[in-house]
Protein backbone atom coordinates (compact mmCIF):
# COMPACT_ATOMS: atom_id res chain seq x y z
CA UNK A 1 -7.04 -25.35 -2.94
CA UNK A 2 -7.64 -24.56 0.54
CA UNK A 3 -10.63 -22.38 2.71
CA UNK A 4 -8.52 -19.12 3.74
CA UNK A 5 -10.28 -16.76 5.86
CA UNK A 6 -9.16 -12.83 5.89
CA UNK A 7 -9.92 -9.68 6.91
CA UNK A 8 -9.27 -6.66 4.37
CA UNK A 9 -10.03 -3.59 5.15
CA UNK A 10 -11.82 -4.83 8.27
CA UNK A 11 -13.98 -6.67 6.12
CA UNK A 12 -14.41 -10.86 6.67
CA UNK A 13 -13.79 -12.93 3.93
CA UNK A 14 -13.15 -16.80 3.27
CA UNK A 15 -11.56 -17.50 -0.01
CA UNK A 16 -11.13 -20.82 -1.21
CA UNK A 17 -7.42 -20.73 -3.02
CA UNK A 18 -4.26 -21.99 -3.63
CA UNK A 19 -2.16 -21.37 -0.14
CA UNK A 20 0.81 -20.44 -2.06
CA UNK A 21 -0.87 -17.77 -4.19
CA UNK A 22 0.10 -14.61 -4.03
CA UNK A 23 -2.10 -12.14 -1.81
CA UNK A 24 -1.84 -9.55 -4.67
CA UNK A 25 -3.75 -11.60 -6.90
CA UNK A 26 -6.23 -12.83 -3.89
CA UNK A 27 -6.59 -9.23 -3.08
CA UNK A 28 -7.57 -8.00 -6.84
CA UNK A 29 -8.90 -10.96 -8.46
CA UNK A 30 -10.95 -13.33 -5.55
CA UNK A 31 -12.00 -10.04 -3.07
CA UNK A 32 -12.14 -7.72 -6.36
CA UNK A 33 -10.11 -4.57 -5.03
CA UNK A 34 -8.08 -3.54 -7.76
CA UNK A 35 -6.32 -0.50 -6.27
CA UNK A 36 -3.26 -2.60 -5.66
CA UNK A 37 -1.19 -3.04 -8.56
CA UNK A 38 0.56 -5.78 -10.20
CA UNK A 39 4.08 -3.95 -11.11
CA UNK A 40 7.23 -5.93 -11.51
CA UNK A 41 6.26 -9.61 -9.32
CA UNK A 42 9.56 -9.70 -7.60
CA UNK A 43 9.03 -7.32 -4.37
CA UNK A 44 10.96 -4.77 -6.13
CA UNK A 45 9.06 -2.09 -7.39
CA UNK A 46 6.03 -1.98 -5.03
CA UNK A 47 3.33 -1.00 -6.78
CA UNK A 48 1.53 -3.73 -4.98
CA UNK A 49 2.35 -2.72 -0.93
CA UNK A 50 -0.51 -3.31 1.01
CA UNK A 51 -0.60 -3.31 4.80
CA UNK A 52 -0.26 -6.33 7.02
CA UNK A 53 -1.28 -5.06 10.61
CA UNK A 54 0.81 -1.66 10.30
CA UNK A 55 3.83 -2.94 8.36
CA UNK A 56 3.92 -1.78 4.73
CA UNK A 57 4.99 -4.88 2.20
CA UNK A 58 4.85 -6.11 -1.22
CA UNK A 59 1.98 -8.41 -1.93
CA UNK A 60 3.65 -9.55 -5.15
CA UNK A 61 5.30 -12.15 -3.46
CA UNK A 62 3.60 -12.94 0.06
CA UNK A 63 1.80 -16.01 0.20
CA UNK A 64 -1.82 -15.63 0.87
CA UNK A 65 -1.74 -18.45 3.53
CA UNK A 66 1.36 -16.58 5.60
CA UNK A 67 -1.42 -13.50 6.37
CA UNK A 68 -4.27 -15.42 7.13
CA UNK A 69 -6.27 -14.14 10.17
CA UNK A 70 -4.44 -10.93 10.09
CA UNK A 71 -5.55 -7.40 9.35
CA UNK A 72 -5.15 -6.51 5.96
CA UNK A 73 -5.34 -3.23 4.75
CA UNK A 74 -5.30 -1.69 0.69
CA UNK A 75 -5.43 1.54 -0.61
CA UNK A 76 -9.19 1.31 -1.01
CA UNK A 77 -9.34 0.89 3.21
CA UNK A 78 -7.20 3.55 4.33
CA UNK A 79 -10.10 5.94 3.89
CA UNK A 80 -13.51 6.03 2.80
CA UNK A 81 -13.37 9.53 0.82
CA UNK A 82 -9.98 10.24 0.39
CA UNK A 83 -9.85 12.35 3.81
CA UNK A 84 -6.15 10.66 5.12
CA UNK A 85 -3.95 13.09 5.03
CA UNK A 86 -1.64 11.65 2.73
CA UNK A 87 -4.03 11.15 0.40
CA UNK A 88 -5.18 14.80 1.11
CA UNK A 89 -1.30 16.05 0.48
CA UNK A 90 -1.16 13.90 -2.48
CA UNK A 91 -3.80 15.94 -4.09
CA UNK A 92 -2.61 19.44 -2.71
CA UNK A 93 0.92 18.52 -3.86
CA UNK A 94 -0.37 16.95 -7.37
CA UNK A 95 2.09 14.19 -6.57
CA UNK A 96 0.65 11.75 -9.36
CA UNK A 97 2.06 11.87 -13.08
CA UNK A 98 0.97 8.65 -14.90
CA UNK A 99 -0.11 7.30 -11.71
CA UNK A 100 0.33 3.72 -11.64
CA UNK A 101 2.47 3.39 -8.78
CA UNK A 102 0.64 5.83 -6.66
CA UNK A 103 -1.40 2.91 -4.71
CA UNK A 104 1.82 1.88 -3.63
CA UNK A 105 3.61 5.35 -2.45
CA UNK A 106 0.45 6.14 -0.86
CA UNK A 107 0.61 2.78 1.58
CA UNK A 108 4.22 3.07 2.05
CA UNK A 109 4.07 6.65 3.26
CA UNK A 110 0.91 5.57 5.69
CA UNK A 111 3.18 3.04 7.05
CA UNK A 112 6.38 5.25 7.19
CA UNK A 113 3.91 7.80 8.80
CA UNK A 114 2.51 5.51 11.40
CA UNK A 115 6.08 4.59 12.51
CA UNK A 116 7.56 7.95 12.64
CA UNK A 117 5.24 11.25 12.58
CA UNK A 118 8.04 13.55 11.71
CA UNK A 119 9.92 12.06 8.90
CA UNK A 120 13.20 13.59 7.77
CA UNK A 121 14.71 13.37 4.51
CA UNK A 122 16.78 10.58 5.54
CA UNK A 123 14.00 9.30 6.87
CA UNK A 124 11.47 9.49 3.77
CA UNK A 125 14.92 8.53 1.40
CA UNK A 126 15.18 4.96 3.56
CA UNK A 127 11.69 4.55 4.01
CA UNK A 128 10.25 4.89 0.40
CA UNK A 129 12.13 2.22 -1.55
CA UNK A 130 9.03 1.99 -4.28
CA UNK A 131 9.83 2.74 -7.72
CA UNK A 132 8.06 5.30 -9.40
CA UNK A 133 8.98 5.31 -13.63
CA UNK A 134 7.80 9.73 -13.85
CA UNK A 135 10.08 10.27 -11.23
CA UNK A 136 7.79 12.41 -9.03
CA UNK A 137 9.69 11.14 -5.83
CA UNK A 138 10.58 15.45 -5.08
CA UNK A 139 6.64 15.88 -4.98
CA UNK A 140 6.17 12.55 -2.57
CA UNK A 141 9.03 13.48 -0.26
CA UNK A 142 6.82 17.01 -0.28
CA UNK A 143 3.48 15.77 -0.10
CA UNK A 144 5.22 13.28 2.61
CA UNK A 145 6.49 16.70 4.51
CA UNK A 146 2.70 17.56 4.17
CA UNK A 147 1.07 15.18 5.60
CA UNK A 148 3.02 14.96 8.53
CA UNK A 149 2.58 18.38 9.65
CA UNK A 150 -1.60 17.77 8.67
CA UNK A 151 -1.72 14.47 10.30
């Protein structure tokens, strides 16, 4: 166990944890923000993608100890009230179908949005590599559209 000191969401905190634990389960089950799913634990489906300064990656599989003193950001930080305007475009475009894996989307299009304002398909089909088991990737790539001419 070691003293690791973080910042999530621009929030301070000092957990004292295994270095080579995951920052997923730091994230949900030390700091108690549970928006960011556990999915498949091998980086693959990312149901778990968090933000490390403004890259998008899978927090299944990063070691907690690798971020430290970095800004962290999950779904819960990216807005207060849901006022982002992907998360807006996610609810215009009813993007959601079971849901599970719409933490995820939501971060990766921030980050894709961040990096390039006017995504094109291409763009969007590269970019979005997280799995989603309804198959609502038409409505993200739409809602994606959206929020890029909102942003």
């Amino acid at each position: 166990m070691a003293t690791i000191n973080l910042t999530v969401n621009k929030k301070k905190y000092e957990v004292d944890a295994d270095p080579q634990m995951p920052l997923l389960w730091v994230i949900r089950d030390f700091i108690g923000l549970t928006g960011t799913k556990y999915g498949c634990g091998i980086a693959q489906c990312g149901a778990c993608t968090v933000h490390v300064g403004d890259a998008a990656v899978r927090s299944c599989t990063i070691p907690v100890e690798s971020v430290r003193d970095q800004q962290i950001t999950t779904i819960e930080g990216i807005s207060k009230d849901g006022e982002h305007p992907v998360q807006r475009a996610w609810e215009e475009i009813d993007v959601p179908q079971c849901g599970y894996c719409q933490s995820g989307q939501i971060m990766a299009a921030v980050a894709l949005l961040k990096s390039n304002s006017k995504p094109t398909d291409e763009d969007i089909n590269e970019s979005m590599t997280n799995i989603c088991r309804c198959g609502t990737y038409n409505r993200i790539k739409k809602a994606i559209k959206l929020a890029s001419e909102n942003g």
